[in-house]
PDB file of N, CA and C in Angstrom:
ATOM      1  N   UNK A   1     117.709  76.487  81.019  1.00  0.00           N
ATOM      2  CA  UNK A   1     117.304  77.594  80.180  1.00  0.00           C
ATOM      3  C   UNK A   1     115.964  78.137  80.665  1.00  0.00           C
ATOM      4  N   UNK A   2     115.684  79.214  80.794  1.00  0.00           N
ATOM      5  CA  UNK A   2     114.898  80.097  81.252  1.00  0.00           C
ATOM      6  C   UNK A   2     113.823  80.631  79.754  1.00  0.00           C
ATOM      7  N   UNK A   3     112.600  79.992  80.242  1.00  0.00           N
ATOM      8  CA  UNK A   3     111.708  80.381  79.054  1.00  0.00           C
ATOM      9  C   UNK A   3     111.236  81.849  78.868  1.00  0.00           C
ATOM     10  N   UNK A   4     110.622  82.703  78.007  1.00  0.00           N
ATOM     11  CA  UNK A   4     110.064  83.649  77.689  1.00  0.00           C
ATOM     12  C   UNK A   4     109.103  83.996  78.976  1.00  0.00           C
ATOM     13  N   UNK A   5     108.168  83.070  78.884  1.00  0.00           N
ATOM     14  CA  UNK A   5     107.190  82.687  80.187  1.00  0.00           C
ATOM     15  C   UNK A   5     107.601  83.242  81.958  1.00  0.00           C
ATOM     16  N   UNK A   6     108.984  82.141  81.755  1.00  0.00           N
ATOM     17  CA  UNK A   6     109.451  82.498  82.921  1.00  0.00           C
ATOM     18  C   UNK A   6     109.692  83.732  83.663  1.00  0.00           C
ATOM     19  N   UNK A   7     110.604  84.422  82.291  1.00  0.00           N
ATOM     20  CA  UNK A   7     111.398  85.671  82.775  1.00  0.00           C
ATOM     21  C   UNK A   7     110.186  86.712  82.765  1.00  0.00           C
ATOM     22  N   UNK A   8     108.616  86.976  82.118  1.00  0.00           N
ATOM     23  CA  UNK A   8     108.276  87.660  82.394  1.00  0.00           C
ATOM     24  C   UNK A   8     107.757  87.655  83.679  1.00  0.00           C
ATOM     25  N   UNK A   9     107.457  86.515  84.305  1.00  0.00           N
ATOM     26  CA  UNK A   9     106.805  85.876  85.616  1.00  0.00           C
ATOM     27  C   UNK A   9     107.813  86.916  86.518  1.00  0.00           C
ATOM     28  N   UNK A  10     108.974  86.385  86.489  1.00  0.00           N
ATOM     29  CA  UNK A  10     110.022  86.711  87.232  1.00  0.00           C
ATOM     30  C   UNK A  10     110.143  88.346  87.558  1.00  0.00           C
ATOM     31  N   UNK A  11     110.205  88.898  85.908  1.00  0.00           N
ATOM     32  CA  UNK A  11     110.404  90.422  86.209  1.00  0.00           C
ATOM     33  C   UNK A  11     108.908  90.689  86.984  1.00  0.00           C
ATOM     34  N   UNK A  12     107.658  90.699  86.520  1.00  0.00           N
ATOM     35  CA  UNK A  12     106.453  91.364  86.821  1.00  0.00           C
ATOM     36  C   UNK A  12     106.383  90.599  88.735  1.00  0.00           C
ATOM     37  N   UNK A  13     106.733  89.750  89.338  1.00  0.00           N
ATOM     38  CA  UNK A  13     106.835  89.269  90.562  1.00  0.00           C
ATOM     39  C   UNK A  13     108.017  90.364  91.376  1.00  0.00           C
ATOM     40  N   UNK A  14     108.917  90.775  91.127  1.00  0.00           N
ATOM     41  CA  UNK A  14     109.067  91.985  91.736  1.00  0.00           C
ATOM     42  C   UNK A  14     108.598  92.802  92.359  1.00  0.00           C
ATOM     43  N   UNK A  15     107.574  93.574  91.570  1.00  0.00           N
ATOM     44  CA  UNK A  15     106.897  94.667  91.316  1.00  0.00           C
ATOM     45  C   UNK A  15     105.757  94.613  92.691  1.00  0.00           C
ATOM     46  N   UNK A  16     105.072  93.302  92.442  1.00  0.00           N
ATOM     47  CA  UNK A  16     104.247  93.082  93.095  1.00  0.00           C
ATOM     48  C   UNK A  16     105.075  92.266  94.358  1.00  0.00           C
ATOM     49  N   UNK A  17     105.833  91.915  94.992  1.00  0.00           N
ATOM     50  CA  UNK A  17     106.720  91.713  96.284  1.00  0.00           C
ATOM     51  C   UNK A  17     106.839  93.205  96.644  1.00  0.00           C
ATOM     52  N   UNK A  18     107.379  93.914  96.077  1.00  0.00           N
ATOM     53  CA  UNK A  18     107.615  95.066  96.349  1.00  0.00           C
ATOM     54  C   UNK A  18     106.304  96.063  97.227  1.00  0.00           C
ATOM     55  N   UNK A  19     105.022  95.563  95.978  1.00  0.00           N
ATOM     56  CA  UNK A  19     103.919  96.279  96.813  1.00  0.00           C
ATOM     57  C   UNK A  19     103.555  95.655  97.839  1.00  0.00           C
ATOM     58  N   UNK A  20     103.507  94.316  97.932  1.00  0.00           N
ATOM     59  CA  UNK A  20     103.255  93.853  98.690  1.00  0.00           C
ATOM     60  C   UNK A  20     104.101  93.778 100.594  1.00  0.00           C
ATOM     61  N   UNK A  21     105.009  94.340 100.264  1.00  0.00           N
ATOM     62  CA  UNK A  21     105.769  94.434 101.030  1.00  0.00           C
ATOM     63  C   UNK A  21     105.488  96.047 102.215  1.00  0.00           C
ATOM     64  N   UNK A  22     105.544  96.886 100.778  1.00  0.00           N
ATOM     65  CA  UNK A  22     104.762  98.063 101.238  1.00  0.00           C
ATOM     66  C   UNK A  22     103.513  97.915 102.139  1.00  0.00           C
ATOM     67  N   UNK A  23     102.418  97.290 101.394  1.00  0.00           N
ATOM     68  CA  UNK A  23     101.001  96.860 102.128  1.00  0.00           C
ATOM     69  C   UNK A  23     101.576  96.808 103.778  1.00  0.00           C
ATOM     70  N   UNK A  24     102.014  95.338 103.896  1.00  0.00           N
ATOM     71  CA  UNK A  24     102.474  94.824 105.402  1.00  0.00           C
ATOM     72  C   UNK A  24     103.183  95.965 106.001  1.00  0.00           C
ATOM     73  N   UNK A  25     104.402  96.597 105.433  1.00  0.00           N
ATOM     74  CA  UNK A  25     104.645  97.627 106.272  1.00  0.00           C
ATOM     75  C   UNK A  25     103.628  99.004 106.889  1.00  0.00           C
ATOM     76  N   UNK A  26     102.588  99.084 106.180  1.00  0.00           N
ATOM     77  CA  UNK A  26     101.780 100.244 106.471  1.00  0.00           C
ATOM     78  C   UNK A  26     100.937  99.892 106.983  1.00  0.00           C
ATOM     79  N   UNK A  27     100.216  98.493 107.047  1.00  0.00           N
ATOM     80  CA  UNK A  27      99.290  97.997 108.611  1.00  0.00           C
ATOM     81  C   UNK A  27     100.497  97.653 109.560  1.00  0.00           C
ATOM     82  N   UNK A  28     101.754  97.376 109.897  1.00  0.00           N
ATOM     83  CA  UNK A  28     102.546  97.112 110.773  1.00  0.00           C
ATOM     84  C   UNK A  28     103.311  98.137 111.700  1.00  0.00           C
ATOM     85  N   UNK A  29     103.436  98.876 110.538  1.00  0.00           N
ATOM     86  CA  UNK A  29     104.356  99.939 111.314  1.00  0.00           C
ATOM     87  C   UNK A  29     103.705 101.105 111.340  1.00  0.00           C
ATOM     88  N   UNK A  30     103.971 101.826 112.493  1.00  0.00           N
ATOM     89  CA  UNK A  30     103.050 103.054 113.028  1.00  0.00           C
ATOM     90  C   UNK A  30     103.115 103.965 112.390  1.00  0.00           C
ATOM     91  N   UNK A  31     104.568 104.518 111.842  1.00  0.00           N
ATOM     92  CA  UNK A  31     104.996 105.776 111.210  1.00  0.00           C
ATOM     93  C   UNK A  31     104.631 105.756 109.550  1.00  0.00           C
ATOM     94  N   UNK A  32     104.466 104.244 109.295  1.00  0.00           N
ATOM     95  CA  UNK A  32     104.308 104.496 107.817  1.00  0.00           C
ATOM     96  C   UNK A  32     102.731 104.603 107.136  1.00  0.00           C
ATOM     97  N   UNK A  33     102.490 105.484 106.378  1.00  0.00           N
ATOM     98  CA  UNK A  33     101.442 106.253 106.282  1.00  0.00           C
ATOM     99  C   UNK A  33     100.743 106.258 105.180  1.00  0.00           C
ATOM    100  N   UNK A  34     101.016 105.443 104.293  1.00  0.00           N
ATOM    101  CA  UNK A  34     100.401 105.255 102.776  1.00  0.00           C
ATOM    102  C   UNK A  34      99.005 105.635 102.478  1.00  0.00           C
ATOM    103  N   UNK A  35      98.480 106.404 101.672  1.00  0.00           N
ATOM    104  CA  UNK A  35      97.051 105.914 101.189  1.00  0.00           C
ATOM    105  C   UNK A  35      96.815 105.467  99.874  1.00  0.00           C
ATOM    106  N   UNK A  36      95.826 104.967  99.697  1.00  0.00           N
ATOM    107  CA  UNK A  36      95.168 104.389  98.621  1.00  0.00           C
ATOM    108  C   UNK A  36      95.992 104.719  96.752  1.00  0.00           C
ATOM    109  N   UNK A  37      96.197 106.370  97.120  1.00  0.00           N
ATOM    110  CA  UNK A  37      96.633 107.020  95.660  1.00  0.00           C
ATOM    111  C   UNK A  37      98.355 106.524  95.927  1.00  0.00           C
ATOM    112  N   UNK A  38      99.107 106.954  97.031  1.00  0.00           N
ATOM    113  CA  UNK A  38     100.211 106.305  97.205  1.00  0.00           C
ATOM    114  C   UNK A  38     100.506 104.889  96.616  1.00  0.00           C
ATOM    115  N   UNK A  39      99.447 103.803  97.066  1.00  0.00           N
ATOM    116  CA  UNK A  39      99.884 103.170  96.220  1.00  0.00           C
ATOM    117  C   UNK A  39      99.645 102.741  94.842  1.00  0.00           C
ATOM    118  N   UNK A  40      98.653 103.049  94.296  1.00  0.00           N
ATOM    119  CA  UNK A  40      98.250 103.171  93.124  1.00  0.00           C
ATOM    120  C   UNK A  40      99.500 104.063  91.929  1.00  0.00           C
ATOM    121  N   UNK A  41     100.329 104.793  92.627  1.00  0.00           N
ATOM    122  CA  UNK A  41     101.163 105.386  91.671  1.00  0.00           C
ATOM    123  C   UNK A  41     102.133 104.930  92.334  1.00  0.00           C
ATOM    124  N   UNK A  42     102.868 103.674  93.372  1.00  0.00           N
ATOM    125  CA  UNK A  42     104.065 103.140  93.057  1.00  0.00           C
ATOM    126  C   UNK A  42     103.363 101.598  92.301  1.00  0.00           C
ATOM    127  N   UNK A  43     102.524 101.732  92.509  1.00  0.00           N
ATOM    128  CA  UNK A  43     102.071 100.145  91.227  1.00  0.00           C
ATOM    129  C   UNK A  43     102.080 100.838  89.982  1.00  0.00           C
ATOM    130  N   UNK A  44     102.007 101.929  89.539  1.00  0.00           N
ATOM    131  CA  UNK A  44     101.989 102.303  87.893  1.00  0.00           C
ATOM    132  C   UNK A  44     103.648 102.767  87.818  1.00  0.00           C
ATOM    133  N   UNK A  45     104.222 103.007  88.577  1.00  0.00           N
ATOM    134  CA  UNK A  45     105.928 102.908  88.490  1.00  0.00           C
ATOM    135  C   UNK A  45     106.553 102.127  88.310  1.00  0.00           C
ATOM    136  N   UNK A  46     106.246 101.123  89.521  1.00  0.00           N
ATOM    137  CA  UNK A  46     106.641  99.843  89.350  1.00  0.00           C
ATOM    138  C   UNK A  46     106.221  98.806  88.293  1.00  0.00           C
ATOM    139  N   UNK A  47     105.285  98.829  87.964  1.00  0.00           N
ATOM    140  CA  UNK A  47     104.789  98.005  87.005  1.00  0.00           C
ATOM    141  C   UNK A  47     104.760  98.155  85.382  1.00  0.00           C
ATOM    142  N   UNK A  48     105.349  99.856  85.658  1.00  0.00           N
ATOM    143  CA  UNK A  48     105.088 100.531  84.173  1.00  0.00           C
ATOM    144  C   UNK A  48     107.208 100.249  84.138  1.00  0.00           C
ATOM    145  N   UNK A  49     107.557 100.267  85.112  1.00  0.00           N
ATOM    146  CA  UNK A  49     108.965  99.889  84.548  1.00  0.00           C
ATOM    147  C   UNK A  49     109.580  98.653  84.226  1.00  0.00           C
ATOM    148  N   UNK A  50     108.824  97.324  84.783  1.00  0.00           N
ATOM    149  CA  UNK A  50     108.602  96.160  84.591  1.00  0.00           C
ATOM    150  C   UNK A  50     107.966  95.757  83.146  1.00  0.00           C
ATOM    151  N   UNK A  51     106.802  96.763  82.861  1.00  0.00           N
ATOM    152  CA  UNK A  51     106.766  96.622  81.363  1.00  0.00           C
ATOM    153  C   UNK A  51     107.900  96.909  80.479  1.00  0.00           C
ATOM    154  N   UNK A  52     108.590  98.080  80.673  1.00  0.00           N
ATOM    155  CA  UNK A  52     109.205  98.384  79.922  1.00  0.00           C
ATOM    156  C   UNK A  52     110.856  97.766  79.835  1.00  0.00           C
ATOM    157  N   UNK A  53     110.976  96.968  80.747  1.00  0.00           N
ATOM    158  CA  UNK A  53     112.353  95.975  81.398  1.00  0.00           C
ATOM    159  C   UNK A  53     111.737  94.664  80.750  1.00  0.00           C
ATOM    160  N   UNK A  54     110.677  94.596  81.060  1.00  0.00           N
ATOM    161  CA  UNK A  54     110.480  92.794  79.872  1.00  0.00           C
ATOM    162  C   UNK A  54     110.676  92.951  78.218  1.00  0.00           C
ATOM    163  N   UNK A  55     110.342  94.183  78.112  1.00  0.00           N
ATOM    164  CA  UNK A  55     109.895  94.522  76.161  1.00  0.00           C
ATOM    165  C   UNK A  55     111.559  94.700  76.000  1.00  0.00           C
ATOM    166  N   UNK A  56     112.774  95.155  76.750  1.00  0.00           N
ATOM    167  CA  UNK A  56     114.050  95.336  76.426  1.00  0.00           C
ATOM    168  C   UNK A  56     114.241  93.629  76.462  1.00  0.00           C
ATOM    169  N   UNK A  57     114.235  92.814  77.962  1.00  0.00           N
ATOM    170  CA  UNK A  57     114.786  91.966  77.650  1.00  0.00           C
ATOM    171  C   UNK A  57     114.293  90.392  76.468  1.00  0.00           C
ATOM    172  N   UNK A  58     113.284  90.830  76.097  1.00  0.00           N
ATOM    173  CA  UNK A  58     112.483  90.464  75.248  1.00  0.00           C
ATOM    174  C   UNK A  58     112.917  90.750  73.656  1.00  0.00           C
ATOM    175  N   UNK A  59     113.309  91.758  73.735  1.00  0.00           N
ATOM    176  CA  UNK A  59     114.028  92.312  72.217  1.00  0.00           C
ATOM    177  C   UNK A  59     115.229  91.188  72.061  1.00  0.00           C
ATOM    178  N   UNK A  60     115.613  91.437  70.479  1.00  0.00           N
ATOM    179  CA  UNK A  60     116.740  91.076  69.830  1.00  0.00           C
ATOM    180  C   UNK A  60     118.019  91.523  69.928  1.00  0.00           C
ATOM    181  N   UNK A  61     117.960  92.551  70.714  1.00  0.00           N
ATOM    182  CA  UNK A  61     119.205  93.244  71.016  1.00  0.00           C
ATOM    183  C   UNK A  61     120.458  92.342  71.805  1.00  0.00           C
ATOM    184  N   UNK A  62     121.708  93.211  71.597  1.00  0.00           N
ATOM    185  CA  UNK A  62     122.903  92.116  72.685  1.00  0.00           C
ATOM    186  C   UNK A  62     122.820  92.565  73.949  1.00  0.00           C
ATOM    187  N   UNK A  63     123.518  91.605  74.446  1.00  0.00           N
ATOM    188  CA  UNK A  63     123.180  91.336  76.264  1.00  0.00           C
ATOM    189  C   UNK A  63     123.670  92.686  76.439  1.00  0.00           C
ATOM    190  N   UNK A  64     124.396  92.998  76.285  1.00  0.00           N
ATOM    191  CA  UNK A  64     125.217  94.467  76.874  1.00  0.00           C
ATOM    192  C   UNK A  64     124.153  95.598  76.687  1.00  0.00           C
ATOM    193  N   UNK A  65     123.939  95.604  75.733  1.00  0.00           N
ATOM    194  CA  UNK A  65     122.589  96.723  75.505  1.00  0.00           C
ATOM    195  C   UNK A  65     121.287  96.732  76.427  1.00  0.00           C
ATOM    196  N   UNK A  66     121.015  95.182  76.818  1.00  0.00           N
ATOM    197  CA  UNK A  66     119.824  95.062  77.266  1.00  0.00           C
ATOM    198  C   UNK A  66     119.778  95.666  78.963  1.00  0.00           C
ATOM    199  N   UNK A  67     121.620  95.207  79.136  1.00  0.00           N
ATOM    200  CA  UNK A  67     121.819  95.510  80.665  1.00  0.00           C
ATOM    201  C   UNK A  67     121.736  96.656  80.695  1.00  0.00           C
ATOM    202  N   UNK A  68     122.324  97.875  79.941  1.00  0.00           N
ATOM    203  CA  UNK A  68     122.259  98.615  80.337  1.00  0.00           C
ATOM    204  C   UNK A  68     121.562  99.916  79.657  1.00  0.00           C
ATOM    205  N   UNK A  69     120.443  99.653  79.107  1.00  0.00           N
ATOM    206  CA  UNK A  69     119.235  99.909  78.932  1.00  0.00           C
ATOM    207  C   UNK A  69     117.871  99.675  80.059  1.00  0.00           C
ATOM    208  N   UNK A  70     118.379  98.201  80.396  1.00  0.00           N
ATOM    209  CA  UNK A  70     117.680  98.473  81.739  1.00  0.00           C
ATOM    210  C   UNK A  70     118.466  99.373  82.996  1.00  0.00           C
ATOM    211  N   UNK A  71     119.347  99.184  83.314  1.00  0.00           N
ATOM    212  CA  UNK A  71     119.981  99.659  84.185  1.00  0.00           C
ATOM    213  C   UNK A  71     119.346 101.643  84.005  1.00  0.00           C
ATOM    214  N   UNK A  72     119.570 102.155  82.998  1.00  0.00           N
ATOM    215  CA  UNK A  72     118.568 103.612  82.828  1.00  0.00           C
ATOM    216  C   UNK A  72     117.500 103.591  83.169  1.00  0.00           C
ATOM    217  N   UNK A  73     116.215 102.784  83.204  1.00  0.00           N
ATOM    218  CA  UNK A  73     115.396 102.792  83.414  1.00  0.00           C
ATOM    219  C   UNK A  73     115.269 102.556  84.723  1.00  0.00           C
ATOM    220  N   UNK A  74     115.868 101.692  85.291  1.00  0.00           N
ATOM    221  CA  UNK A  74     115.906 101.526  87.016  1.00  0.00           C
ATOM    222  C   UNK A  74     116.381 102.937  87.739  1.00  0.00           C
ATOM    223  N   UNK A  75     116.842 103.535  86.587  1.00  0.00           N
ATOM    224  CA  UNK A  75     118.290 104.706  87.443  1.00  0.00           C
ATOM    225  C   UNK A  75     116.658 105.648  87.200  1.00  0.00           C
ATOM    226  N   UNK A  76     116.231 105.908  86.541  1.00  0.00           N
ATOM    227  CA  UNK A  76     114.825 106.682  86.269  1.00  0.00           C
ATOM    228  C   UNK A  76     113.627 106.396  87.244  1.00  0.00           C
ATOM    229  N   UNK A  77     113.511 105.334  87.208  1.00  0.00           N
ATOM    230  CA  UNK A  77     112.202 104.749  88.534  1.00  0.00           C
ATOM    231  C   UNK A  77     113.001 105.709  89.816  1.00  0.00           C
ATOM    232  N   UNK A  78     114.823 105.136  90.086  1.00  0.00           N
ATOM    233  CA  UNK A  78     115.351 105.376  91.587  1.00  0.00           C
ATOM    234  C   UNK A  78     114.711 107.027  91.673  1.00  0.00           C
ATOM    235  N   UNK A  79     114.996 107.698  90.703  1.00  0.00           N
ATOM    236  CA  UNK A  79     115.280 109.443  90.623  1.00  0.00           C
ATOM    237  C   UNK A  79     113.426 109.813  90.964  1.00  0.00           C
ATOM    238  N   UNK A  80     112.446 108.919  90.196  1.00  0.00           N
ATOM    239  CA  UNK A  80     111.238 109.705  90.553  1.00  0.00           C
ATOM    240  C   UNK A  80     110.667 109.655  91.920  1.00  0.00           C
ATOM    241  N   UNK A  81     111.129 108.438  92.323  1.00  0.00           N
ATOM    242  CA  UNK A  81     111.212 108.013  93.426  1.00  0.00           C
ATOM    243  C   UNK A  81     110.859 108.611  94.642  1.00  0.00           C
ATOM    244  N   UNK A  82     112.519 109.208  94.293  1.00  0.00           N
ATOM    245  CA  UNK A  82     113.223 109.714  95.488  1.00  0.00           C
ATOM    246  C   UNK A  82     112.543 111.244  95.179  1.00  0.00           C
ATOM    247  N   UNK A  83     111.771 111.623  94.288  1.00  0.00           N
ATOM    248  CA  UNK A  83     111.762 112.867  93.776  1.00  0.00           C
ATOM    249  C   UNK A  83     110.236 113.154  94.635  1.00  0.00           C
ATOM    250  N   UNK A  84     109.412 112.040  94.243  1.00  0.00           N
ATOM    251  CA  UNK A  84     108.056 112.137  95.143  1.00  0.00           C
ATOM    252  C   UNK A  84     108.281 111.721  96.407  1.00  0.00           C
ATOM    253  N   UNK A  85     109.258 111.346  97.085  1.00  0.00           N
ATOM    254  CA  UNK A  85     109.394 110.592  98.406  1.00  0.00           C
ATOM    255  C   UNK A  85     109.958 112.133  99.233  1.00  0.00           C
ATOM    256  N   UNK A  86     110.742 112.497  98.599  1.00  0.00           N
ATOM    257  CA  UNK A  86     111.503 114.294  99.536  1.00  0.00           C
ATOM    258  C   UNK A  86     111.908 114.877  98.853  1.00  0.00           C
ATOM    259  N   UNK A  87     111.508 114.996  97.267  1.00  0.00           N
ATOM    260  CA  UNK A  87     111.772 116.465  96.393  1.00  0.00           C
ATOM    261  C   UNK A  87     113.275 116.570  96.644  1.00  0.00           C
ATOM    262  N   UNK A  88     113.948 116.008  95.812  1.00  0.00           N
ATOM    263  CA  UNK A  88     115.916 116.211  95.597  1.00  0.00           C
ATOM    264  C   UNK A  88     115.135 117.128  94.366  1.00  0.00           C
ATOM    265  N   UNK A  89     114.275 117.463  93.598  1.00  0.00           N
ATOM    266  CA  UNK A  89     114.038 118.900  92.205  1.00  0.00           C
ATOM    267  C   UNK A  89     113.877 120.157  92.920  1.00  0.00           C
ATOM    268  N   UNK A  90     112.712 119.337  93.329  1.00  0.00           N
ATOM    269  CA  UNK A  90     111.705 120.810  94.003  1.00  0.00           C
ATOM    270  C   UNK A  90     110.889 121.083  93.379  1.00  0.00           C
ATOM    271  N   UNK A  91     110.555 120.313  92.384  1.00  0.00           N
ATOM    272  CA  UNK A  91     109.080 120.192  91.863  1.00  0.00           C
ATOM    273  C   UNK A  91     107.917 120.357  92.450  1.00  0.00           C
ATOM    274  N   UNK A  92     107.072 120.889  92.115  1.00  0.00           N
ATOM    275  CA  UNK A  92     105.816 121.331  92.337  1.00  0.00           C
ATOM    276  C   UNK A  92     104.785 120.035  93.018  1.00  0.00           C
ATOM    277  N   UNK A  93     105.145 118.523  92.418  1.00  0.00           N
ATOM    278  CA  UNK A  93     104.224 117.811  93.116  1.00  0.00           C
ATOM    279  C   UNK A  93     105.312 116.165  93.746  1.00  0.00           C
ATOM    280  N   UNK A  94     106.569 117.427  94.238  1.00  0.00           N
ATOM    281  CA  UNK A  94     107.427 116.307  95.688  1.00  0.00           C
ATOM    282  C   UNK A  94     106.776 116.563  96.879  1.00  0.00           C
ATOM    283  N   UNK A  95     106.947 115.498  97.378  1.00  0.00           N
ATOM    284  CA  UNK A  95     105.959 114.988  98.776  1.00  0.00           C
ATOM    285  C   UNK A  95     106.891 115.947  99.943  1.00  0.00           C
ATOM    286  N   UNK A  96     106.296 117.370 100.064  1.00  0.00           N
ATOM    287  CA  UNK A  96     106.354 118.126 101.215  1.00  0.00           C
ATOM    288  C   UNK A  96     105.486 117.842 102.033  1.00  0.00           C
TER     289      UNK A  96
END
């Protein structure tokens, strides 16, 4: 059985693999180009959806709800994503 403790460890360790992963790729690889604000707003994405994925699976709700309640919220992180990464809107502040 998986404690309270655990699973938040678990979800919020993502987030930060993830950045961390980023980091190494942008001293490693030539083409990739990050700065400072770059990552500062995929750590408030990532981390702000990790908040909001522990407080679901944290609730009283049934498993089915929780899955796919998170599952929207992941589908929301994928879309802004991809939205600041090459503008699929055409919003005013996608990464042209």
């Amino acid at each position: 059985m998986i404690l309270k403790k655990q699973k938040t460890s678990i979800i919020f360790a993502v987030p930060s693999l993830l950045l961390a992963a980023a980091f190494l790729g942008n001293i490693f690889i030539k083409d990739w180009n990050w700065s400072a604000f770059d990552f500062i707003i995929a750590a408030v994405i990532l981390f702000g959806s990790a908040f909001f994925i522990n407080l679901v699976v944290l609730s009283k709700k049934p498993f089915i709800t929780k899955v796919l309640i998170s599952f929207i919220i992941l589908m929301m992180v994928c879309l802004i994503w991809i939205e600041l990464a090459v503008g699929i809107f055409g919003s005013p502040f996608a990464g042209n």
